[in-house]
Protein backbone atom coordinates (compact mmCIF):
# COMPACT_ATOMS: atom_id res chain seq x y z
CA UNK A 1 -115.43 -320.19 -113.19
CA UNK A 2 -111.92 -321.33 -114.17
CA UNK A 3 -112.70 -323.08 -117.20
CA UNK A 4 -114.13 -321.69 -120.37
CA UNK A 5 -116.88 -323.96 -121.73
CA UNK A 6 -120.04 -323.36 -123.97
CA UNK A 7 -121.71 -323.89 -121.70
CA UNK A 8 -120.53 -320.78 -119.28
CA UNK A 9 -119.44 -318.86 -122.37
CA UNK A 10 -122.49 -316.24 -121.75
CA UNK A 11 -121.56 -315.54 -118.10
CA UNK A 12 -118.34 -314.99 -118.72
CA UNK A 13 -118.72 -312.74 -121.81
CA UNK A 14 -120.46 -309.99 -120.29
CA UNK A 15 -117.71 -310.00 -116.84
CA UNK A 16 -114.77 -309.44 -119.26
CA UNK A 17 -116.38 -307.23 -122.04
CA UNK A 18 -119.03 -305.14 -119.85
CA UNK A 19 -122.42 -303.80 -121.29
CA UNK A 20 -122.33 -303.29 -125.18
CA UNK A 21 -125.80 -301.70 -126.67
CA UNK A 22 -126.72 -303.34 -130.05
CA UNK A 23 -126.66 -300.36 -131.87
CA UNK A 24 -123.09 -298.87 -130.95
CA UNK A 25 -120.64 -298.97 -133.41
CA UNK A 26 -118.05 -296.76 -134.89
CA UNK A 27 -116.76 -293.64 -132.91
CA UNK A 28 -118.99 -291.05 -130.22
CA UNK A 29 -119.96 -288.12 -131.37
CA UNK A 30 -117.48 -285.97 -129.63
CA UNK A 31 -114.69 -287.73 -130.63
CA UNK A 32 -112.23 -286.96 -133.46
CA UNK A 33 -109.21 -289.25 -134.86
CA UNK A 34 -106.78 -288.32 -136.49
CA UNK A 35 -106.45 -289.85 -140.59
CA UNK A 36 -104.58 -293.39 -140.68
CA UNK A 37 -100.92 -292.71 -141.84
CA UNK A 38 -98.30 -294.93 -142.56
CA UNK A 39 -95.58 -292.21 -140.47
CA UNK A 40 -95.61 -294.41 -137.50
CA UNK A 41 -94.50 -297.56 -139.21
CA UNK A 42 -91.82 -295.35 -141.04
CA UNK A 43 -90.54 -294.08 -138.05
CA UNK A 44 -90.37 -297.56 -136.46
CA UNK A 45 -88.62 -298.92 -139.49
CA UNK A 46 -85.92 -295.66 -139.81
CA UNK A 47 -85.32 -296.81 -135.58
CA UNK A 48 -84.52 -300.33 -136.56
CA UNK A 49 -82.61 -299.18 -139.51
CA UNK A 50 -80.70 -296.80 -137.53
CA UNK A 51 -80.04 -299.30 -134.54
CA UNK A 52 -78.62 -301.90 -137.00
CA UNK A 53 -76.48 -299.38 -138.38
CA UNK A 54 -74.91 -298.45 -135.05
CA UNK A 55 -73.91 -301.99 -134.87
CA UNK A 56 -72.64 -303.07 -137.93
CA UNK A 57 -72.38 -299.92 -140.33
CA UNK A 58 -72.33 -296.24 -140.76
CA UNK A 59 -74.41 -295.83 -144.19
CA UNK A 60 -77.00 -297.94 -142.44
CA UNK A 61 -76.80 -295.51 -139.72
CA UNK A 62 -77.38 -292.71 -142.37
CA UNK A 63 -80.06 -294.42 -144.51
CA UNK A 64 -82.08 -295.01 -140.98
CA UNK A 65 -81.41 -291.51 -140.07
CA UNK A 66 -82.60 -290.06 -143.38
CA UNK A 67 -85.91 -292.43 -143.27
CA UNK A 68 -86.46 -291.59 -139.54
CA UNK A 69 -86.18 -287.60 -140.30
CA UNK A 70 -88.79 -288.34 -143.23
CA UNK A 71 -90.91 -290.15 -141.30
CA UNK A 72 -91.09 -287.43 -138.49
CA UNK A 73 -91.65 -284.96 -141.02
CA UNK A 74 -94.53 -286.86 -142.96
CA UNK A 75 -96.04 -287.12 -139.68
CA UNK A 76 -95.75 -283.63 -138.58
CA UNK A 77 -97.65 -282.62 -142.25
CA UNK A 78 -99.95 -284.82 -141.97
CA UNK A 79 -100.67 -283.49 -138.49
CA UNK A 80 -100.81 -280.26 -139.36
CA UNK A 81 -103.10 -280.79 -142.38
CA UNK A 82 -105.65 -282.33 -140.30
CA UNK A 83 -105.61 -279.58 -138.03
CA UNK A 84 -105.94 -276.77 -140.51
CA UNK A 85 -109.19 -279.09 -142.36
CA UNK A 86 -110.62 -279.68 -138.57
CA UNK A 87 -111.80 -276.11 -138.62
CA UNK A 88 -112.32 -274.19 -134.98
CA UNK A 89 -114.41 -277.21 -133.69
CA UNK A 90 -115.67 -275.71 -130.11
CA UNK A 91 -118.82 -278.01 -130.95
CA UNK A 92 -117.79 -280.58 -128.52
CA UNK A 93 -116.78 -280.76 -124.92
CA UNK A 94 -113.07 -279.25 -125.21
């Protein structure tokens, strides 16, 4: 099957995607994520901040320096918050 019709659609769907059970949505019971956070995207903006700086000017390089640090930090405290509110959590398979 090398070309996707309507007419194949529902043979191909299930090879690429696998079994799915109608009622399954959202996350396991054992699993736990961690809060969104915007610290990622901070990071990745104080990197390209930085880099640009290294090429073309040196209070770029210390504005993306000072926005990476605060990113890394954000993150770390808002790691370390959700660990201290997770509790002991030796519910699940850990």
């Amino acid at each position: 099957m090398l070309v996707w019709t309507r007419a194949n659609r529902p043979l191909i769907v299930p090879l690429v995607s696998g079994p799915h059970q109608q009622g399954d949505h959202g996350t396991p019971a054992g699993i736990h994520l961690p809060p969104p956070s915007l610290s990622p995207a901070t990071i990745g903006l104080g990197i390209f901040i930085f880099s640009y700086g290294l090429l073309f000017s040196i209070p770029l390089l210390v504005v993306g320096a000072v926005v990476l640090l605060v990113g890394i930090i954000t993150w770390l405290v808002d790691d370390a918050r959700a660990f201290m509110s997770a509790g002991d959590g030796h519910g699940g398979g850990h």
